[in-house]
Protein backbone atom coordinates (compact mmCIF):
# COMPACT_ATOMS: atom_id res chain seq x y z
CA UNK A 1 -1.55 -0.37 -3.68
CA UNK A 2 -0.10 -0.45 -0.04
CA UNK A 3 -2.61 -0.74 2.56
CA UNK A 4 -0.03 -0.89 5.72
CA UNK A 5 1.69 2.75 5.57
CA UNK A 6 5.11 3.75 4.23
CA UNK A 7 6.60 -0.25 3.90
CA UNK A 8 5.85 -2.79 2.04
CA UNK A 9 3.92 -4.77 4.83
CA UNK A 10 0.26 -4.82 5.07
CA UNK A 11 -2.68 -3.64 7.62
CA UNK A 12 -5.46 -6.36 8.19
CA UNK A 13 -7.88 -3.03 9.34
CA UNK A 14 -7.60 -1.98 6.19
CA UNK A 15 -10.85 -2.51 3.41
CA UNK A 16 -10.39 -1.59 -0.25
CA UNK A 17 -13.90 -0.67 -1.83
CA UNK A 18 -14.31 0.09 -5.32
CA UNK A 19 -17.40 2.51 -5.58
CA UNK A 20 -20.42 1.90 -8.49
CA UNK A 21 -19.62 3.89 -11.77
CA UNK A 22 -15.69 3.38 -11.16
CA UNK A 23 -13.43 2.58 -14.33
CA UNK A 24 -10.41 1.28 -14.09
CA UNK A 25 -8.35 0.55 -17.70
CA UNK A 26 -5.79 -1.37 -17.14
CA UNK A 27 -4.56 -3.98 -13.75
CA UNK A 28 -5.73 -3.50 -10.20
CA UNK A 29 -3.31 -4.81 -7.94
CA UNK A 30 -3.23 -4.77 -4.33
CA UNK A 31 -1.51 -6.87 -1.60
CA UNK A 32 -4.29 -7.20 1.50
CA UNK A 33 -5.41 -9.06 4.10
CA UNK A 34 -8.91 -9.60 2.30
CA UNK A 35 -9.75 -9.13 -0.52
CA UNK A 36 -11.41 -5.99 -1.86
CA UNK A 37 -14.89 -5.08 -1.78
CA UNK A 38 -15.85 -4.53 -5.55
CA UNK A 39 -19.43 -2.80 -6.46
CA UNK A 40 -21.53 -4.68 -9.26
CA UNK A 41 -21.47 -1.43 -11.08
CA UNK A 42 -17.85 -0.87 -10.96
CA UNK A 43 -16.12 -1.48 -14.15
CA UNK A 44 -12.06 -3.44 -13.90
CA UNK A 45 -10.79 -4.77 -16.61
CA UNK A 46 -8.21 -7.15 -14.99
CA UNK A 47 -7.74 -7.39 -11.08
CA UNK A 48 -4.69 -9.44 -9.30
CA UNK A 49 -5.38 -10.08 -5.27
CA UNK A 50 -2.44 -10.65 -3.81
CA UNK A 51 -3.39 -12.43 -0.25
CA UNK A 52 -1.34 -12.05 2.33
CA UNK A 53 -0.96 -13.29 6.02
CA UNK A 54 -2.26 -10.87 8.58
CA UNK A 55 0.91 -11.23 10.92
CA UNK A 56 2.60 -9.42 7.75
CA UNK A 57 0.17 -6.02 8.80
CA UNK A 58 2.18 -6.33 12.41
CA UNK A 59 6.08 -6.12 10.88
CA UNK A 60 6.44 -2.40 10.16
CA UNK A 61 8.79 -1.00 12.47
CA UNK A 62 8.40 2.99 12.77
CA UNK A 63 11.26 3.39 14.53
CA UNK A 64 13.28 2.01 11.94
CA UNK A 65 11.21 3.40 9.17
CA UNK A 66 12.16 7.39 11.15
CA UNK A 67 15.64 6.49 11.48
CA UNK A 68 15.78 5.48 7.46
CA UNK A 69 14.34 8.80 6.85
CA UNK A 70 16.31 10.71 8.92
CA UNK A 71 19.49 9.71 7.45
CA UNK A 72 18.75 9.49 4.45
CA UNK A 73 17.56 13.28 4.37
CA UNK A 74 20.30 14.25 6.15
CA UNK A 75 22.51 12.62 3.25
CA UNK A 76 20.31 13.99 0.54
CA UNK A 77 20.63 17.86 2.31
CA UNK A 78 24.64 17.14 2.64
CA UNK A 79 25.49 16.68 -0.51
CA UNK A 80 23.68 19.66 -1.99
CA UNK A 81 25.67 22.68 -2.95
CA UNK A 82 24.99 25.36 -0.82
């Protein structure tokens, strides 16, 4: 789970909650600030917190991240046959 937006950074305004009566089979992982908020009722078997420093959440460039897009749909529409 990615709390930051389209990179792999992070967003320290960001809370993950796990609501009563969830089910989760199998490995929640997550990469945040804090860690999540998990209800009593909720049921997980295995959960992996991945902590990580909140000057991470300020890296994400969107400038950069437009740019990548950009070009790289511009390559992906080039190449097609018309």
């Amino acid at each position: 789970m990615n709390t930051g937006g389209p990179s792999d950074t992070t967003s320290d305004s960001v809370t993950i909650t796990v609501l009563p009566g969830t089910k989760i089979h199998g490995k929640l992982t997550y990469k945040s600030v804090t860690e999540a908020q998990i209800s009593p009722d909720a049921q997980v078997e295995h959960k992996e917190w991945i902590q990580t420093d909140s000057r991470q959440a300020e890296g994400f460039n969107y400038p950069i991240w437009i740019l990548k897009t950009i070009l790289t749909l511009g390559i992906f529409y080039t190449g097609s046959p018309s």
